[in-house]
C-alpha atoms as a PDB file:
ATOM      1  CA  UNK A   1      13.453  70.017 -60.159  1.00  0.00           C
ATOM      2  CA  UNK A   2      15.980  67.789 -58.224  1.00  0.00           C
ATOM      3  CA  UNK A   3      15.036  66.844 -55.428  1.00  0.00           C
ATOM      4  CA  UNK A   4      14.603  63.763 -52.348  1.00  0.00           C
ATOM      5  CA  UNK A   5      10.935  62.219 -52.049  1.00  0.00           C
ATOM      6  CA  UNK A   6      10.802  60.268 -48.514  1.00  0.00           C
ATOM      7  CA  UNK A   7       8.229  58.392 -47.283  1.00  0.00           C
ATOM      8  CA  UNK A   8       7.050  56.047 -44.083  1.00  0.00           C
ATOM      9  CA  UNK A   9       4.248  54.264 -43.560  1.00  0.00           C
ATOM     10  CA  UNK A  10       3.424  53.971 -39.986  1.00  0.00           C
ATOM     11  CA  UNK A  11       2.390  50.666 -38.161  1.00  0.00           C
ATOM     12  CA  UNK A  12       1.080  49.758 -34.411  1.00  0.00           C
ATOM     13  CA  UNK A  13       1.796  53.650 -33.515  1.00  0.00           C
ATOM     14  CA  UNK A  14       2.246  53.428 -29.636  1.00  0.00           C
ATOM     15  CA  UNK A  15       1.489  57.007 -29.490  1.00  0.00           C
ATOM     16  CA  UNK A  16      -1.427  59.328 -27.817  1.00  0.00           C
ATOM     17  CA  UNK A  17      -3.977  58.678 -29.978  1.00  0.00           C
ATOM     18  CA  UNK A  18      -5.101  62.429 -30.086  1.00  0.00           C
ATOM     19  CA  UNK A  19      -1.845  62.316 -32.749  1.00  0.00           C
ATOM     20  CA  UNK A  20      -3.948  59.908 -34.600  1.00  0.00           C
ATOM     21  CA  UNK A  21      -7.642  61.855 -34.084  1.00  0.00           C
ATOM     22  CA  UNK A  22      -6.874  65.860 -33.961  1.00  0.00           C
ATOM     23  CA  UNK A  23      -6.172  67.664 -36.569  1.00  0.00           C
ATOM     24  CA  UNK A  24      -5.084  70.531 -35.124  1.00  0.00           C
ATOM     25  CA  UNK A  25      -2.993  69.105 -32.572  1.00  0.00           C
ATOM     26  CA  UNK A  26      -0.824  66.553 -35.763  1.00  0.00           C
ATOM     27  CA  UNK A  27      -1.394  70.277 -37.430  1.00  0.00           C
ATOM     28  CA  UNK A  28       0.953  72.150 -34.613  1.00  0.00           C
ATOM     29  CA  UNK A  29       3.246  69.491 -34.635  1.00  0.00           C
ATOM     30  CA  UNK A  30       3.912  69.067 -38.365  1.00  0.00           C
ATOM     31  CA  UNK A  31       4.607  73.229 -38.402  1.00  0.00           C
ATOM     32  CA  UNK A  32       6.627  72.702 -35.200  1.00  0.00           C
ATOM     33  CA  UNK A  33       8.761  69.786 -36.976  1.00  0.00           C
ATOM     34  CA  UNK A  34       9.152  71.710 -40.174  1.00  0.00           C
ATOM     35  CA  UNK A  35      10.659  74.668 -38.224  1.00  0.00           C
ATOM     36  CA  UNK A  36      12.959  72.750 -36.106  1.00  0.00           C
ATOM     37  CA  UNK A  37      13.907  70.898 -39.411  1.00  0.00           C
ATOM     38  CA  UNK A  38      14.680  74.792 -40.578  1.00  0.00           C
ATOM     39  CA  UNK A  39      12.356  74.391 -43.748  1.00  0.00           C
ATOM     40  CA  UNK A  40      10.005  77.167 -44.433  1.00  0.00           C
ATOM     41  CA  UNK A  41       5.610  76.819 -44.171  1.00  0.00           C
ATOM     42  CA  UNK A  42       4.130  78.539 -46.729  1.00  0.00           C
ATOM     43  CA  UNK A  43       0.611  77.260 -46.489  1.00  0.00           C
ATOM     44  CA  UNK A  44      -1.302  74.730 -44.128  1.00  0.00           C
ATOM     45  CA  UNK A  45      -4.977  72.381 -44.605  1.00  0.00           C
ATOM     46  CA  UNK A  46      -5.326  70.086 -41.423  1.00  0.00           C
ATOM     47  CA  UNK A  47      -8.877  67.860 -42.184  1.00  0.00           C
ATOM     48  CA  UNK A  48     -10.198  65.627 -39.850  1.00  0.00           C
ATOM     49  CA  UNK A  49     -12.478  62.662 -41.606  1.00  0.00           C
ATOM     50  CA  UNK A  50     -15.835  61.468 -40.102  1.00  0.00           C
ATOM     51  CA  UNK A  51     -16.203  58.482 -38.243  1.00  0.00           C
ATOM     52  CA  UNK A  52     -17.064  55.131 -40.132  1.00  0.00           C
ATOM     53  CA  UNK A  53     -18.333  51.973 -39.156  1.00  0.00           C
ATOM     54  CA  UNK A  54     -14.768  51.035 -39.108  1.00  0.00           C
ATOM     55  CA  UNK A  55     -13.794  53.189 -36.293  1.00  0.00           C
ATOM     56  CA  UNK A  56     -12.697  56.920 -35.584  1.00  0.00           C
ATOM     57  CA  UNK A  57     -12.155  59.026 -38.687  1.00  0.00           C
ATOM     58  CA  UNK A  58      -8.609  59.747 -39.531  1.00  0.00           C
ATOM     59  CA  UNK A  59      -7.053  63.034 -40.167  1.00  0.00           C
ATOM     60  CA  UNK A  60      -4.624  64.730 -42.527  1.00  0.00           C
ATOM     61  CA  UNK A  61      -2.147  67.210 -42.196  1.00  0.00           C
ATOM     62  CA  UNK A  62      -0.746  69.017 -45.618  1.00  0.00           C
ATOM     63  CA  UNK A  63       2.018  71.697 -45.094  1.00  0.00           C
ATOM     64  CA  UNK A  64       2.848  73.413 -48.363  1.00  0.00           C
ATOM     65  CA  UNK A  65       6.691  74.371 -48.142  1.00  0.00           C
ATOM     66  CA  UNK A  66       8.758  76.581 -49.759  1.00  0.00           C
ATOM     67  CA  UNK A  67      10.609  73.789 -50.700  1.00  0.00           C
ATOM     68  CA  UNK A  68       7.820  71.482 -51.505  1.00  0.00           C
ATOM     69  CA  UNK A  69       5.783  69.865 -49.583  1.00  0.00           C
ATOM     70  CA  UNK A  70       4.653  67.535 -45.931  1.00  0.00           C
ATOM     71  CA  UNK A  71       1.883  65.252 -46.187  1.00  0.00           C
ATOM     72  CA  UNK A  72       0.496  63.168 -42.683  1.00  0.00           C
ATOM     73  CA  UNK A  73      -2.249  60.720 -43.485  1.00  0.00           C
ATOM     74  CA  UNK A  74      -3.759  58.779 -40.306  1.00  0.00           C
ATOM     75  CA  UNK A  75      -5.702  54.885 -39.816  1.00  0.00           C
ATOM     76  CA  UNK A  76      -6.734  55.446 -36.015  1.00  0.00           C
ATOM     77  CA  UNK A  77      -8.458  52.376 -36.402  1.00  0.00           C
ATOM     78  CA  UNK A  78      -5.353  50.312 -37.705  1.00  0.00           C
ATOM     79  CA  UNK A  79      -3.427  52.643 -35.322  1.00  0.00           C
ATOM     80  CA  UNK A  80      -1.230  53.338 -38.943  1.00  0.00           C
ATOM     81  CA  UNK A  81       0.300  56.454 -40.745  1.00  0.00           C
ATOM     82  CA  UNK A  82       1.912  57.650 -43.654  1.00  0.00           C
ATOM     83  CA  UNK A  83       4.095  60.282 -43.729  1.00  0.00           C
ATOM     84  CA  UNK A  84       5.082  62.043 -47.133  1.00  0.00           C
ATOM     85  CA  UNK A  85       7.885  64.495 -47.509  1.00  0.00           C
ATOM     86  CA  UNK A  86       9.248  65.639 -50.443  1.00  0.00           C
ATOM     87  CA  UNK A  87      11.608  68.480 -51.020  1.00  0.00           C
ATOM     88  CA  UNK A  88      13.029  70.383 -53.692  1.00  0.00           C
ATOM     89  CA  UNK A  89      17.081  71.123 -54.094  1.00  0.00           C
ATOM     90  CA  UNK A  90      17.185  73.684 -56.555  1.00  0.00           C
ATOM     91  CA  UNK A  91      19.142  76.316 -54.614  1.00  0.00           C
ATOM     92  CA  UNK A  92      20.603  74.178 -52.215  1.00  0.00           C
ATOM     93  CA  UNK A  93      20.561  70.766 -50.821  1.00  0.00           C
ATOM     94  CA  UNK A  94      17.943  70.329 -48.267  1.00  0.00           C
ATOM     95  CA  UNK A  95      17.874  66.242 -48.215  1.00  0.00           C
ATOM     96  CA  UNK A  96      19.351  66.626 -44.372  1.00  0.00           C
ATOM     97  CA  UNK A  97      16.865  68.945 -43.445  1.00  0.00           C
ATOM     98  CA  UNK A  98      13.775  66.363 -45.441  1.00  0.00           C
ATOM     99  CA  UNK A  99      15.639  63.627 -43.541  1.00  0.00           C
ATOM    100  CA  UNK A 100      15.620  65.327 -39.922  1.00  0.00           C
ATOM    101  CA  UNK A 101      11.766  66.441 -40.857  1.00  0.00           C
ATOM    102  CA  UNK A 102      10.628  62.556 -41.527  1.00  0.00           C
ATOM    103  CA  UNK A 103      12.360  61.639 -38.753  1.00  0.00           C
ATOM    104  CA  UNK A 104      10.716  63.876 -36.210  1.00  0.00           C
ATOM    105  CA  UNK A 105       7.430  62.944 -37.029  1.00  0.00           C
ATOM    106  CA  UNK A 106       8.221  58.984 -36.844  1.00  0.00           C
ATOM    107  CA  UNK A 107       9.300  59.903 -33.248  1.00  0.00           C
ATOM    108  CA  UNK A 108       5.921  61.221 -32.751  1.00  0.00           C
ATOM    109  CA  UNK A 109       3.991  58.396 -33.289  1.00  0.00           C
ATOM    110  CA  UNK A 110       6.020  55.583 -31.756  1.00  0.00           C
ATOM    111  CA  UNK A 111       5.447  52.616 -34.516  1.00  0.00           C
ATOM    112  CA  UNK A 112       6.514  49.232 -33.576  1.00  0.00           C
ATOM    113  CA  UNK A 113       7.236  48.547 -37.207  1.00  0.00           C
ATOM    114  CA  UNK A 114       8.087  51.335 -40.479  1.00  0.00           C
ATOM    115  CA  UNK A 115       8.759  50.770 -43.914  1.00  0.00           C
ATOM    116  CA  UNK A 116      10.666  53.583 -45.413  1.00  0.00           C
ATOM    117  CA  UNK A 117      11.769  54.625 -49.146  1.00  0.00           C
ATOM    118  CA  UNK A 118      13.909  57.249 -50.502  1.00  0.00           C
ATOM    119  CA  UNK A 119      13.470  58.617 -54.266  1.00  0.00           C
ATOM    120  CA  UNK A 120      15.737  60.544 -55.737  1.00  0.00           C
ATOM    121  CA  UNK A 121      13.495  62.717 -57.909  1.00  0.00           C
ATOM    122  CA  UNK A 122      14.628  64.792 -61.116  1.00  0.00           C
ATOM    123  CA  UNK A 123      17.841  63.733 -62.206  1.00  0.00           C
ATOM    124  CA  UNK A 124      19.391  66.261 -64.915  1.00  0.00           C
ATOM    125  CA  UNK A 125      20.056  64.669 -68.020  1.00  0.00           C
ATOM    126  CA  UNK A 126      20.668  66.882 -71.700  1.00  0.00           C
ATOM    127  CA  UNK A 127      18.202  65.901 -73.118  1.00  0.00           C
ATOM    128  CA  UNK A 128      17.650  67.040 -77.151  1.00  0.00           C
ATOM    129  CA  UNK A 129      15.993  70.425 -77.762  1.00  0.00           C
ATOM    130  CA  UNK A 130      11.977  70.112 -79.203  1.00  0.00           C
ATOM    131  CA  UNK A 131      12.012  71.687 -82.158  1.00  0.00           C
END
């Protein structure tokens, strides 16, 4: 259960706004950054919110992974995003790879300011048997 939880939240994105306002399109390009990244897609949901009186819906982009898991959440209106990435290292170490796929995806949306945070999740401690 060890494993690195990154996040980013996303402000004044300078990108395209379709990035922002098509779920499909942030869909492609979450699957294309996990394979560059060399993780593995194991399942996909890409929603696309309706329009408020605040402005454009948002969208979201999950990506189940083999090693756990890609979240995309977008504010068109605030022009804002947070990005989610968490992976598992049982088996390996895959921080690099969570690291490189986090990275991509800030590319993508051009922010003029991020916040970032880094978790390491699951340390192993002995801990006493239940009896």
């Amino acid at each position: 259960m060890q494993g690195l939880h990154l996040t980013a939240d996303l402000h004044r994105c300078r990108c395209d706004s379709h990035w922002l306002l098509d779920a499909q399109a942030l869909g492609r390009a979450c699957i294309d950054a996990v394979d560059a990244a060399g993780l593995q897609a194991v399942a996909e949901l890409f929603h696309t919110f309706p329009a408020t009186g605040h402005g454009p819906g948002g969208v979201t982009a999950t990506v189940l992974l083999a090693e756990s898991h890609l979240c995309v959440h977008t504010w068109p209106e605030q022009r804002a995003v947070t990005l989610d990435v968490y992976v598992c290292n049982f088996g390996g170490d895959h921080s690099a790879k969570a690291q490189a796929l986090l990275d991509a995806l800030v590319a993508l949306f051009l922010p003029a300011h991020i916040e970032r945070k880094a978790l390491q999740r699951g340390a192993v401690r002995c801990l006493p048997a239940a009896v």
